[in-house]
Protein backbone atom coordinates (compact mmCIF):
# COMPACT_ATOMS: atom_id res chain seq x y z
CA UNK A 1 -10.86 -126.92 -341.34
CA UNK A 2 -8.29 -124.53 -341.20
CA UNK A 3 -7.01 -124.80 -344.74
CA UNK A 4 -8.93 -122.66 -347.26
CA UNK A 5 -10.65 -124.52 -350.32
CA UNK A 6 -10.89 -122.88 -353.35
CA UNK A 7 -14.68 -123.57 -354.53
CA UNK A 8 -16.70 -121.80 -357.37
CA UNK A 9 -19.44 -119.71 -356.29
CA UNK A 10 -22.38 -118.48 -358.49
CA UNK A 11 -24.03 -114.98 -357.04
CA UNK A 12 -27.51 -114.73 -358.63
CA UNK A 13 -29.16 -111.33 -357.36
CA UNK A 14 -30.38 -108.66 -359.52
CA UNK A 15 -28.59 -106.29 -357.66
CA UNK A 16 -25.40 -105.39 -359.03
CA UNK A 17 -24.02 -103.69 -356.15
CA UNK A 18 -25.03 -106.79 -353.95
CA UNK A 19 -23.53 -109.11 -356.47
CA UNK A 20 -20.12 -106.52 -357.02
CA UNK A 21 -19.46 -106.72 -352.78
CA UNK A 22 -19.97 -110.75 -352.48
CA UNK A 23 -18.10 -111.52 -355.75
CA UNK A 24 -15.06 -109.32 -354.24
CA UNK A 25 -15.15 -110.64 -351.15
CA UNK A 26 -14.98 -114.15 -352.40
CA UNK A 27 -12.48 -113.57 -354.78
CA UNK A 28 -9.82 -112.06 -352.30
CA UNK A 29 -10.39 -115.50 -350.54
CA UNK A 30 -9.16 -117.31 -353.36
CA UNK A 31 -12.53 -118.70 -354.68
CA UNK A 32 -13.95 -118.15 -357.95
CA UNK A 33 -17.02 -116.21 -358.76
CA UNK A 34 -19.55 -116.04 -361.61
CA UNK A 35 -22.19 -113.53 -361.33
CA UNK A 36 -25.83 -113.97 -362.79
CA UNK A 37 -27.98 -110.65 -363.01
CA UNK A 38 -31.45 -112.70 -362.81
CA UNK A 39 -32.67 -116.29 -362.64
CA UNK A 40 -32.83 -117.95 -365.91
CA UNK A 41 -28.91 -116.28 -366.32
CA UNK A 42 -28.22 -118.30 -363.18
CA UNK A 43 -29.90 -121.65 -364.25
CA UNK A 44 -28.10 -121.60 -367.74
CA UNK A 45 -25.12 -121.24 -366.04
CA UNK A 46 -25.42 -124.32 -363.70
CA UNK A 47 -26.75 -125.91 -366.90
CA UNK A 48 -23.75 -125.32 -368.39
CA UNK A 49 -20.87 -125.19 -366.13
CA UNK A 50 -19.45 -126.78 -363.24
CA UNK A 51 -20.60 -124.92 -360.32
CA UNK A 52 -20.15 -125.80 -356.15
CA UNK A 53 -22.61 -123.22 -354.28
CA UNK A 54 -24.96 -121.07 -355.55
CA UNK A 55 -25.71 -118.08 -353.27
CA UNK A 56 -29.17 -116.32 -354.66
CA UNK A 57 -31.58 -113.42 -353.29
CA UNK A 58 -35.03 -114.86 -353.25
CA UNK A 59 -36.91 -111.67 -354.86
CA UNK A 60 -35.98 -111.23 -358.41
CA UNK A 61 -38.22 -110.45 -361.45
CA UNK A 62 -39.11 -112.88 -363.77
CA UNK A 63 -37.54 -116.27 -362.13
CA UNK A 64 -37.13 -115.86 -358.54
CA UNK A 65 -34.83 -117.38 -355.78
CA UNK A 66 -37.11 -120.54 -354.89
CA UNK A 67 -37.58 -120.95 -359.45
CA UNK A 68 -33.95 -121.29 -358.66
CA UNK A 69 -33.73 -123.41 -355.87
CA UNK A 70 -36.27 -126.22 -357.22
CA UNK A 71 -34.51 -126.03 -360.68
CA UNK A 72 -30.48 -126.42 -359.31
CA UNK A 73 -32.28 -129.31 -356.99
CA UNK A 74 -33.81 -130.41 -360.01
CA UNK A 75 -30.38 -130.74 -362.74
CA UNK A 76 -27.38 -130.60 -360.00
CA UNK A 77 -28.39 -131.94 -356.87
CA UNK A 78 -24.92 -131.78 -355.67
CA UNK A 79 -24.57 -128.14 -355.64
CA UNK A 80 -25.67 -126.51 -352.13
CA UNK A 81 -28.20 -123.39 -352.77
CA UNK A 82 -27.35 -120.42 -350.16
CA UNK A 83 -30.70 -117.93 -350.64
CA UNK A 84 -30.73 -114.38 -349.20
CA UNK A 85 -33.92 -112.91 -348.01
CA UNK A 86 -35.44 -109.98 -346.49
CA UNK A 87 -35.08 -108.98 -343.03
CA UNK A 88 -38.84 -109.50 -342.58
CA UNK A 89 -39.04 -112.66 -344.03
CA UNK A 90 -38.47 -115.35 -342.27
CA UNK A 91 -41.45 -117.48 -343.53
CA UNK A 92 -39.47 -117.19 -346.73
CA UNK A 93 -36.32 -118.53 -344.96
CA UNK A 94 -37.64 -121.71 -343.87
CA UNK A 95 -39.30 -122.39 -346.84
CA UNK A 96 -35.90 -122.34 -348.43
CA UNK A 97 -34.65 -124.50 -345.93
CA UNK A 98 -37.62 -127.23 -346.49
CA UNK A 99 -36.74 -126.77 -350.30
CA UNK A 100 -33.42 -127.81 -349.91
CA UNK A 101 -31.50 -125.12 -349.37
CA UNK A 102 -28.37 -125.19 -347.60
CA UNK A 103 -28.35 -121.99 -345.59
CA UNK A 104 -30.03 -118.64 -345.47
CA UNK A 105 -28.86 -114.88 -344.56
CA UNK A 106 -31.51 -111.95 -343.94
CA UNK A 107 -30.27 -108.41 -345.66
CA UNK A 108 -28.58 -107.00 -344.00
CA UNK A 109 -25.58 -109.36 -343.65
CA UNK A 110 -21.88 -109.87 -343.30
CA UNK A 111 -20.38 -110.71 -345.68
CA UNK A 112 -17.76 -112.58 -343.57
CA UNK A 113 -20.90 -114.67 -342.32
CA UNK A 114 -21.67 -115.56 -345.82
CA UNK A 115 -17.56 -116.71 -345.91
CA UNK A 116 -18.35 -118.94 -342.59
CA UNK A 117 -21.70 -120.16 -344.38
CA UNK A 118 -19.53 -120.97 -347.22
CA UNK A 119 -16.71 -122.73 -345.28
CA UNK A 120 -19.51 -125.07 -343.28
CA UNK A 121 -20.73 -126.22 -347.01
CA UNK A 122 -17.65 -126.89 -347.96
CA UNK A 123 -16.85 -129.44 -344.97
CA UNK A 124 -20.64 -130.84 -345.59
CA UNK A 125 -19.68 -131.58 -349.18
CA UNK A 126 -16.34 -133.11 -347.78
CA UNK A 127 -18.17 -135.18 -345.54
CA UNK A 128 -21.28 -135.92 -348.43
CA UNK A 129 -18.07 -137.00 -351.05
CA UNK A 130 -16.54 -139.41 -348.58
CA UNK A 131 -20.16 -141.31 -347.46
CA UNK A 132 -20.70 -141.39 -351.31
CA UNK A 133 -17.17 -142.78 -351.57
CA UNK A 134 -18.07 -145.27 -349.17
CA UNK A 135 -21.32 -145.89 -349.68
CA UNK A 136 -19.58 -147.11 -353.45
CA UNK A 137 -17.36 -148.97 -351.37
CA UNK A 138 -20.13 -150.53 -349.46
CA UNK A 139 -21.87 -151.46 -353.44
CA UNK A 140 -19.11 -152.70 -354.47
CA UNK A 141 -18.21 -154.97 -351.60
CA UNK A 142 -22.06 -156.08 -351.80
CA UNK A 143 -21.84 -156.98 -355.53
CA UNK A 144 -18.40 -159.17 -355.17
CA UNK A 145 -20.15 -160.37 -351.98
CA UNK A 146 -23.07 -161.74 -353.98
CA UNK A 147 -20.96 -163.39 -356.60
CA UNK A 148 -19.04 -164.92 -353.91
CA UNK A 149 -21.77 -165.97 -351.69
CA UNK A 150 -24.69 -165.60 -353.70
CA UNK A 151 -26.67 -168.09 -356.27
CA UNK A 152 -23.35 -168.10 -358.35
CA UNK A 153 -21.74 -169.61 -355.54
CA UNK A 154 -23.90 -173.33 -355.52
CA UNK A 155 -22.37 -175.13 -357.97
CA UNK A 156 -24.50 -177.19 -359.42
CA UNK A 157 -26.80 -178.02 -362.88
CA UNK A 158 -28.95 -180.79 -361.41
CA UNK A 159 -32.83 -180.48 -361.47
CA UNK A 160 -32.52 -180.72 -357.53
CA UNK A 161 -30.02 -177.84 -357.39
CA UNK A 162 -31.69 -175.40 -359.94
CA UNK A 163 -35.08 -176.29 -357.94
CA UNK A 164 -33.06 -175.07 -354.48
CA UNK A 165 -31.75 -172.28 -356.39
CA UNK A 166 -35.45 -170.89 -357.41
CA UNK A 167 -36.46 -171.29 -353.73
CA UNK A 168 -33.67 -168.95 -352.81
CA UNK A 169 -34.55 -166.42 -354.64
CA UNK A 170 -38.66 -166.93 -353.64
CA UNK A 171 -37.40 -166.70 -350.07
CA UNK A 172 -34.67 -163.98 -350.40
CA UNK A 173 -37.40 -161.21 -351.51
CA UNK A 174 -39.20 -161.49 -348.11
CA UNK A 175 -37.29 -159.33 -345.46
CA UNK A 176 -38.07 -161.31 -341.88
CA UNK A 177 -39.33 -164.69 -343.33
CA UNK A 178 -37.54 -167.14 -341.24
CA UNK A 179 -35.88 -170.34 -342.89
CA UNK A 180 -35.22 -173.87 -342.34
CA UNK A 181 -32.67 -175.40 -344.27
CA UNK A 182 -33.08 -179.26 -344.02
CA UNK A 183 -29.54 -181.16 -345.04
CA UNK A 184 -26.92 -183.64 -344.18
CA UNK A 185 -23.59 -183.33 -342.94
CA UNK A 186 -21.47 -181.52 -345.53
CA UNK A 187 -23.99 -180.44 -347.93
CA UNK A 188 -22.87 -176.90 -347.70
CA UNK A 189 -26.37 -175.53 -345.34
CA UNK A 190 -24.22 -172.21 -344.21
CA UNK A 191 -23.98 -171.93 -348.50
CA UNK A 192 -27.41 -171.91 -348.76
CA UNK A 193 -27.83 -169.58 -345.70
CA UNK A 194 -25.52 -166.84 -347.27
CA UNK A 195 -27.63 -167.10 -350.41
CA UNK A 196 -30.31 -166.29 -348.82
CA UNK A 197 -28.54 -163.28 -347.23
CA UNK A 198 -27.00 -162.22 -350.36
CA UNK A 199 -29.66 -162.32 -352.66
CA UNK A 200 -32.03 -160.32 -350.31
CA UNK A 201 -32.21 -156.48 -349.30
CA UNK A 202 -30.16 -157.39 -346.07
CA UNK A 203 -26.70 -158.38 -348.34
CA UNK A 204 -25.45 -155.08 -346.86
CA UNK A 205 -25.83 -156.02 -343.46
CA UNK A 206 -24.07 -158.46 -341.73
CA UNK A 207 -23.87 -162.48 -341.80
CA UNK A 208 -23.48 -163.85 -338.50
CA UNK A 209 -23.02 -167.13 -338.24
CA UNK A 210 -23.10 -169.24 -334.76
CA UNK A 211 -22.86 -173.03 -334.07
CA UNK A 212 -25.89 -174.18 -331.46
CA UNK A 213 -23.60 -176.83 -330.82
CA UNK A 214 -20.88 -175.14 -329.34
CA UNK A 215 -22.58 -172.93 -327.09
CA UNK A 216 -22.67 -174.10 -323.55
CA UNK A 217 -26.14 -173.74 -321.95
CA UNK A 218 -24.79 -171.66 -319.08
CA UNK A 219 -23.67 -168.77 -321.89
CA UNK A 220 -26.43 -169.03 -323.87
CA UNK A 221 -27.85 -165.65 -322.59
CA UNK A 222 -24.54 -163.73 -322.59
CA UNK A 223 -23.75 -164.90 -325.97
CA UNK A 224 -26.94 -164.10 -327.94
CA UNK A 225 -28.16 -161.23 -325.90
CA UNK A 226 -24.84 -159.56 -324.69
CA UNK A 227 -24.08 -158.65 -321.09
CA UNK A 228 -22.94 -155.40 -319.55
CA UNK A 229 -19.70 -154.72 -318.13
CA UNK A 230 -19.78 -156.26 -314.22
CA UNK A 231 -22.58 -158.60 -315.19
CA UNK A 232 -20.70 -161.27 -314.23
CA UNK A 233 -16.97 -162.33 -313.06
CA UNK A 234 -15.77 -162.59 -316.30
CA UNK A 235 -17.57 -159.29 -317.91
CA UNK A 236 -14.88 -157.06 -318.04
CA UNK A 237 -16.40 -154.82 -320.77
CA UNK A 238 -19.54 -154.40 -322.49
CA UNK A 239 -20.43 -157.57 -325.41
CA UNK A 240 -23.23 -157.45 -327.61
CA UNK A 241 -24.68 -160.72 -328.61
CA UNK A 242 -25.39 -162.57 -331.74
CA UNK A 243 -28.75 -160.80 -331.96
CA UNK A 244 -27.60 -157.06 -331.50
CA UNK A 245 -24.60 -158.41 -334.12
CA UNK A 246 -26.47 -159.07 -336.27
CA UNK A 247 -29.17 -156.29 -336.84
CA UNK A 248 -30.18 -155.10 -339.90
CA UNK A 249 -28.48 -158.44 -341.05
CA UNK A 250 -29.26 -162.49 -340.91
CA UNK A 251 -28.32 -164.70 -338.22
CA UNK A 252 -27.62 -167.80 -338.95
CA UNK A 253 -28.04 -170.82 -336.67
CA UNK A 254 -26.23 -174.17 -337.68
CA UNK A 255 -27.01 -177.24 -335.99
CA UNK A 256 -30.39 -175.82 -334.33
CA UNK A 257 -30.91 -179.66 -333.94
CA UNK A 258 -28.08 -179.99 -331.45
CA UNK A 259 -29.21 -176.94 -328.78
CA UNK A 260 -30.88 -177.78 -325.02
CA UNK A 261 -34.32 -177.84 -324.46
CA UNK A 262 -33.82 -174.58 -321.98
CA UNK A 263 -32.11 -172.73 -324.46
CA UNK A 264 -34.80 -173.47 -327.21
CA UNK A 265 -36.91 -171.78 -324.42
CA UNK A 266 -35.21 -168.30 -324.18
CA UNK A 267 -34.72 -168.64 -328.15
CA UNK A 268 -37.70 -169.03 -328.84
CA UNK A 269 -38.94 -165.94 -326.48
CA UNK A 270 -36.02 -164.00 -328.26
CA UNK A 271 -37.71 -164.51 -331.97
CA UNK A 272 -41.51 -163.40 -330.44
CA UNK A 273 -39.92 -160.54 -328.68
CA UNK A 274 -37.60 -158.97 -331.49
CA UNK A 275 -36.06 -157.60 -328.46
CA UNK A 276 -33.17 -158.44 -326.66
CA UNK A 277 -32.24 -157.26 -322.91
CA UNK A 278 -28.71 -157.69 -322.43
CA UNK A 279 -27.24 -159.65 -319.30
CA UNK A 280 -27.19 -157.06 -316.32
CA UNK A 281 -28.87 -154.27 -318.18
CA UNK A 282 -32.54 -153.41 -317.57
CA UNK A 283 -32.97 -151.62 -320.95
CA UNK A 284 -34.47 -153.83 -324.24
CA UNK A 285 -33.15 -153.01 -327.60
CA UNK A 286 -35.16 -153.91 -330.33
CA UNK A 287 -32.95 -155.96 -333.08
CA UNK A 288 -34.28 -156.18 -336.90
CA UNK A 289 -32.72 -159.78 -338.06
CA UNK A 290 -33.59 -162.54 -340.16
CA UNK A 291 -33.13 -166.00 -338.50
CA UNK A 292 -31.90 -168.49 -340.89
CA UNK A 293 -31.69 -171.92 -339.27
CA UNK A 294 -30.03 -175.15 -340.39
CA UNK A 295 -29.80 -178.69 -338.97
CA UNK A 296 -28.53 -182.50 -340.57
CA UNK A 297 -31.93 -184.03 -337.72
CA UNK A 298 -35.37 -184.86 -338.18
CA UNK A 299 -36.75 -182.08 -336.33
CA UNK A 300 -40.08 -183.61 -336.49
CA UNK A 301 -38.59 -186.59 -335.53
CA UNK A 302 -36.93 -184.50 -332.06
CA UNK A 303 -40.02 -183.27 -331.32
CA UNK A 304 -41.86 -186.77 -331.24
CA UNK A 305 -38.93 -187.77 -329.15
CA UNK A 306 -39.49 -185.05 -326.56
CA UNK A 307 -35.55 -183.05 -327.79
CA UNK A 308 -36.87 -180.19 -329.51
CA UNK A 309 -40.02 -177.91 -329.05
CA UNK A 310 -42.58 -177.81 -330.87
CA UNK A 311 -43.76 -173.99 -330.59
CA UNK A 312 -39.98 -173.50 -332.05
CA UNK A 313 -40.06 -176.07 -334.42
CA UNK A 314 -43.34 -174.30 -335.83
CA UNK A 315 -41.84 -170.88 -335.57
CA UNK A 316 -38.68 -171.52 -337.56
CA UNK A 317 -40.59 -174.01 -339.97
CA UNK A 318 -41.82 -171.20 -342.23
CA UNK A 319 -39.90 -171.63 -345.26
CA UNK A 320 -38.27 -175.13 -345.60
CA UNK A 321 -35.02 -175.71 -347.91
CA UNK A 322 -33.83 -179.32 -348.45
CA UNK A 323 -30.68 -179.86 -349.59
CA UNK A 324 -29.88 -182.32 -351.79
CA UNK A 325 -27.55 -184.95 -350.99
CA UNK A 326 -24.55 -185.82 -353.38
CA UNK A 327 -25.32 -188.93 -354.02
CA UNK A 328 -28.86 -187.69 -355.39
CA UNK A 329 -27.27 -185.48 -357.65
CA UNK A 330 -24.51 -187.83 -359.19
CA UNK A 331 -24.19 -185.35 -362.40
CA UNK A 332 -22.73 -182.54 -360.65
CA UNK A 333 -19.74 -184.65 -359.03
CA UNK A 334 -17.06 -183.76 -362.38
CA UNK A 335 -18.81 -180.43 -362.16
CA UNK A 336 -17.97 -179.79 -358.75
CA UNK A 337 -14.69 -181.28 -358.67
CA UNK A 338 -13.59 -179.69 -361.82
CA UNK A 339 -14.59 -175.93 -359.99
CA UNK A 340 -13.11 -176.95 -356.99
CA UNK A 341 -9.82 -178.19 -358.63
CA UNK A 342 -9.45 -174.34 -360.66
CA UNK A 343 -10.10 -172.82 -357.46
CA UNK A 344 -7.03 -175.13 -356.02
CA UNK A 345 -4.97 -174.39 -358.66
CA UNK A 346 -5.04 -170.99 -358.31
CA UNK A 347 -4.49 -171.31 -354.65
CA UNK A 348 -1.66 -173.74 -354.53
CA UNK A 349 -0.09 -171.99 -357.82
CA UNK A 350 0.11 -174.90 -359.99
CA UNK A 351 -1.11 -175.92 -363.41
CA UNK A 352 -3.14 -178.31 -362.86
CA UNK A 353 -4.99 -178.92 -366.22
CA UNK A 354 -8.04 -181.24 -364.97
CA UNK A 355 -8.64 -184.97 -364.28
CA UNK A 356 -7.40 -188.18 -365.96
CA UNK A 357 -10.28 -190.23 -367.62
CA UNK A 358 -9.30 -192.63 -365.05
CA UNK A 359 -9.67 -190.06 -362.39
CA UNK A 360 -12.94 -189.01 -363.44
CA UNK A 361 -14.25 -192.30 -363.81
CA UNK A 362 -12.98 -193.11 -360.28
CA UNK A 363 -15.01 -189.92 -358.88
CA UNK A 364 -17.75 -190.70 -360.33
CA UNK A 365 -18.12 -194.30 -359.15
CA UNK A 366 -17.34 -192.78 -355.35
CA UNK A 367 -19.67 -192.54 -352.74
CA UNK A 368 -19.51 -189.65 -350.59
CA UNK A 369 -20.79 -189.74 -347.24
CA UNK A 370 -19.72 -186.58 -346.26
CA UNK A 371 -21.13 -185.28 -349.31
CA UNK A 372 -19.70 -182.00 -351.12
CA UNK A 373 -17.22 -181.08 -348.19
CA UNK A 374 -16.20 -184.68 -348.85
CA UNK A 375 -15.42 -184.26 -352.86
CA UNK A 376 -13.90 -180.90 -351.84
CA UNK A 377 -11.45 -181.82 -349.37
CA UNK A 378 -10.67 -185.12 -351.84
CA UNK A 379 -9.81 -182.64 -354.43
CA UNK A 380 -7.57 -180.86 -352.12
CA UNK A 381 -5.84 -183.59 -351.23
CA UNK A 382 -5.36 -184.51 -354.54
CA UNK A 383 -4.01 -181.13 -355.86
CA UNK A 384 -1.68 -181.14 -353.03
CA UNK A 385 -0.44 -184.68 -353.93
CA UNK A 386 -0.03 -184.15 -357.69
CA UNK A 387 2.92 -182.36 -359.37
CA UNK A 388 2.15 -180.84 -362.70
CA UNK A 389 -0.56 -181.53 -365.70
CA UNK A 390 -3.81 -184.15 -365.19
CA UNK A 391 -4.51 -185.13 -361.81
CA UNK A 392 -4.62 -188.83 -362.22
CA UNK A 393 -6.70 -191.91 -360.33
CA UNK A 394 -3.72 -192.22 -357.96
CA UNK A 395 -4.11 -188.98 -356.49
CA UNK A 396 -7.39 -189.71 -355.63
CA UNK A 397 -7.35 -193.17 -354.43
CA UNK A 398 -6.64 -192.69 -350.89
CA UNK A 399 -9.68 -192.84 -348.11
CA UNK A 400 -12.63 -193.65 -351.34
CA UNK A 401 -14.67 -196.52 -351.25
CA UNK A 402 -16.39 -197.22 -354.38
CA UNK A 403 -20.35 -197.70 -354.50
CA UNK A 404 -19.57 -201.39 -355.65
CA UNK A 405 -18.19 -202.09 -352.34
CA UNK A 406 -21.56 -200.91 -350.08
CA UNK A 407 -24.95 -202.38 -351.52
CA UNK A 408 -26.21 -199.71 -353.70
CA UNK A 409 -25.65 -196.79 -351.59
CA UNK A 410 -26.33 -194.21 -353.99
CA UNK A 411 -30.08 -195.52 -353.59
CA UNK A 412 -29.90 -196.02 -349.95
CA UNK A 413 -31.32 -193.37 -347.32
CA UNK A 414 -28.85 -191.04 -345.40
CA UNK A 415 -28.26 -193.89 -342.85
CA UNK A 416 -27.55 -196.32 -344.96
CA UNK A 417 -23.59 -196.11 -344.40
CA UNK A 418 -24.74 -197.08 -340.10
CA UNK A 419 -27.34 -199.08 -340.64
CA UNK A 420 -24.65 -201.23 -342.92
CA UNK A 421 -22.49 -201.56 -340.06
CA UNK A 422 -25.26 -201.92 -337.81
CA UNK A 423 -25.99 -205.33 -339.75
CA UNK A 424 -22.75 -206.25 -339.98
CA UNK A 425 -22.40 -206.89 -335.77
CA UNK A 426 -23.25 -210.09 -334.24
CA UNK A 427 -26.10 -211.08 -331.69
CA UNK A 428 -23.58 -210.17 -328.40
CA UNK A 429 -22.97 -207.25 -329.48
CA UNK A 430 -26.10 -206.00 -330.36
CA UNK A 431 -26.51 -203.36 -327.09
CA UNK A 432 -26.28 -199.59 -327.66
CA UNK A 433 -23.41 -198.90 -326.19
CA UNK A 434 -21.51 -201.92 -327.67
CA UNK A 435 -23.54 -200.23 -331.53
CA UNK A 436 -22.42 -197.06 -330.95
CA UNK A 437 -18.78 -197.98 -329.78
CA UNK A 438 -18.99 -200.35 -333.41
CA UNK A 439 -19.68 -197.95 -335.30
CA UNK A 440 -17.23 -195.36 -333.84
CA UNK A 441 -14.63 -197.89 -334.61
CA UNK A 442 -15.81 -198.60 -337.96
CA UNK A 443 -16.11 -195.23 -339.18
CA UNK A 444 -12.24 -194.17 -337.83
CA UNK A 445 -11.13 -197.30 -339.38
CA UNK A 446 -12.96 -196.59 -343.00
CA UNK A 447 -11.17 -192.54 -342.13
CA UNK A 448 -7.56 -193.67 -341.48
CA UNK A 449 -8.35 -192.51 -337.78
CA UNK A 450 -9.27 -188.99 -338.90
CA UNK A 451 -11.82 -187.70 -336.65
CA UNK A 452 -13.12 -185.13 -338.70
CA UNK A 453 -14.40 -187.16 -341.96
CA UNK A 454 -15.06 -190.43 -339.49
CA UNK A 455 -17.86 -187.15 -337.79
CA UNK A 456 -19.35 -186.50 -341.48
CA UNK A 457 -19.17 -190.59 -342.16
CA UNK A 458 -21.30 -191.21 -339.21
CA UNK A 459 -23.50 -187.79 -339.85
CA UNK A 460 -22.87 -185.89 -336.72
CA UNK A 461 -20.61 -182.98 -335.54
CA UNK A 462 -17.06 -183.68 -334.56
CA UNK A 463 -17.87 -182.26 -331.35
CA UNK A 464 -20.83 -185.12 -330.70
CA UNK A 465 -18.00 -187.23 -332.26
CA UNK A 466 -15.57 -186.81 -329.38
CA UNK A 467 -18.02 -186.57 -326.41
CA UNK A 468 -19.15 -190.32 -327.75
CA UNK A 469 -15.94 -191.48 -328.02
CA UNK A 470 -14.85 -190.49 -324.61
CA UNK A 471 -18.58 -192.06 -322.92
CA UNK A 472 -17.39 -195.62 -325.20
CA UNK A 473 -14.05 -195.09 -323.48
CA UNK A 474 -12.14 -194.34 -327.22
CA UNK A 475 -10.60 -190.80 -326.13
């Protein structure tokens, strides 16, 4: 720093030739001084003005240097103490220095040293202001992340949703409980999971979310462990992985339901381990994460079936969150609808001023097989459609089938929607292929050929969507 800052100095020394030679010094370099002839002088000053360093000799009659020290530590912890001792005293100097002070100088001293001493406190308070600015920053971002992403962020009044809600906040208190979060297809799991990161001591660290699904088996170890630059082909620079991204933070893994027996394996050994060694590197790095995991399957079901492991099954089955379907929480359809449609308005720029009583009777006699991502995206496609004012039934109409026209599905179990069309195919066609081709058709016809809701119809991903249609010769 080659630009001089102006700071104000307090000399406490009882000295008044030692206090006369600093305070000139100081002054021809543009800062300003205030001289105290003892200790309690000095502490009434910093009581009762605004001070930046404090430069005192340690030996001083009635309140001495360290009185000093402890009591400018004590009512202005920003100010940086500079103490002065005896040439012979350097048991005195590092006690200063485990007291808090800043620096120390033995007598005698430069006083161009003291001006160097000075300049190195002003770049540390520089440096202190800007992590404080940050650090506020950092707070800030934290607080808007929690109303974003926190509790205030599950929209809901339901007794199923206020029940969730309390289990978020029993689990969010713990620092490496793992969860399972237990939910169909467009129930909004990854909400619940940032909940849980938000409403814990981690909302400061990161969120990393990562789709099991997507994840081939032969990257598995490159993308949650990293790899090293030369590791392979393709590693042209160093990569962390989802578990060194992720330290200090949550990790979130969607559709845990969906991943390979051999990569539950190295997983699992992962979450024993809390250490990762990156692919091509023979050094392990210890990672501090929370694993949040979510899936739409029966994992007990999987792990009768032979698909999942059980040792991984037991070891992310510590705390369990089920989320509610929408169709067992009828009540908060207007609610939801009504926040989404604000939030839409906004967006879009338009005054839209709520639903028709048609509309809302309409919604609410809707099922919603895609549950809350369903409603959602209805709602956007409604705002989109209407002009100005209500959005009325007409808006809404396209792609809903009302409860009336499936037997009771509100009451019905998630697979109600398949085991309906299940029952609707005759005895020749009743092979798995010939089921699963049915239903494929059925659910794209119900969808308008849209592959995306036809997925949260039929309760899978769109991915498991395509890779069926193109074995039943559809793609």
């Amino acid at each position: 720093m080659n630009e001089q800052v102006s700071m104000t100095v307090l000399v406490v020394d009882d000295d008044a030739h030692i206090r006369s030679s600093i305070g000139k010094f100081l002054i021809a370099r543009g800062h300003t001084v205030i001289e105290a002839a003892n200790g309690e002088r000095g502490v009434e000053v910093v009581e009762s003005q605004a001070v930046d360093i404090v430069i005192t000799d340690v030996k001083m009659p009635g309140m001495d240097g360290f009185d000093v020290l402890r009591r400018v530590r004590s009512v202005a912890p920003e100010i940086e103490v500079i103490v002065i001792t005896g040439v012979k005293e350097s048991e005195n100097a590092f006690r200063a220095l485990r007291e808090g002070a800043f620096d120390f100088f033995s007598k005698p001293f430069k006083v161009e040293d003291l001006n160097a001493a000075i300049q190195r406190t002003v770049r540390y308070q520089a440096l202190r202001k800007e992590t404080d600015r940050m650090q506020a920053r950092l707070d800030l971002f934290v607080v808007q992340e929690r109303e974003r992403s926190g509790l205030n962020a599950i929209i809901g009044e339901s007794e199923a949703v206020v029940k969730m809600k309390a289990q978020i906040l029993q689990v969010a208190v713990t620092d490496n409980t793992t969860v399972l979060i237990v939910g169909e297809t467009g129930t909004g799991k990854e909400l619940i999971a940032r909940a849980v990161h938000c409403e814990s001591d981690r909302a400061s660290g990161p969120f990393v979310p990562v789709n099991c699904s997507a994840i081939p088996a032969n990257l598995f170890e490159s993308a949650f462990l990293g790899h090293t630059k030369g590791a392979f082909t393709d590693a042209k620079a160093d990569q962390k992985g989802h578990f060194e991204l992720a330290h200090e933070g949550t990790l979130f893994l969607d559709e845990i339901g969906d991943m390979p027996l051999e990569m539950q394996a190295r997983l699992l050994r992962t979450l024993e381990d809390r250490c990762i060694r990156p692919v091509g590197s023979s050094d392990e790095i210890p990672v501090n994460v929370r694993v949040v995991a979510a899936t739409n399957r029966s994992l007990t079901a999987a792990v009768e079936e032979g698909a999942f492991r059980e040792d991984l099954y037991y070891r992310l089955n510590v705390f369990t969150i089920q989320v509610p379907p929408l169709r067992e929480r009828p009540g908060d359809v207007l609610f939801l609808a009504r926040h989404f449609l604000a939030d839409y308005a906004r967006d879009l720029r338009k005054p839209l001023m709520g639903f028709s009583r048609e509309a809302e009777d309409l919604l609410q006699r809707q099922v919603f097989p895609g549950n809350v991502r369903m409603l959602k995206n209805t709602v956007e496609r409604a705002a989109i459609l209407c002009g100005d004012g209500e959005i009325d039934a007409e808006n809404l109409g396209f792609g809903l089938v009302e409860s009336s026209s499936i037997t009771e599905i509100s009451s019905m179990p998630a697979e109600s929607v398949v085991d309906q069309m299940v029952q609707s195919l005759s005895e020749e066609q009743m092979n798995w292929t010939a089921i699963e081709k049915a239903l494929i058709q059925e659910a794209l016809r119900r969808t308008g050929g849209n592959q995306a809701h036809a997925a949260e119809l039929l309760g899978i991903s769109r991915m498991v969507l395509r890779n069926r249609m193109k074995r039943c010769g559809l793609l």
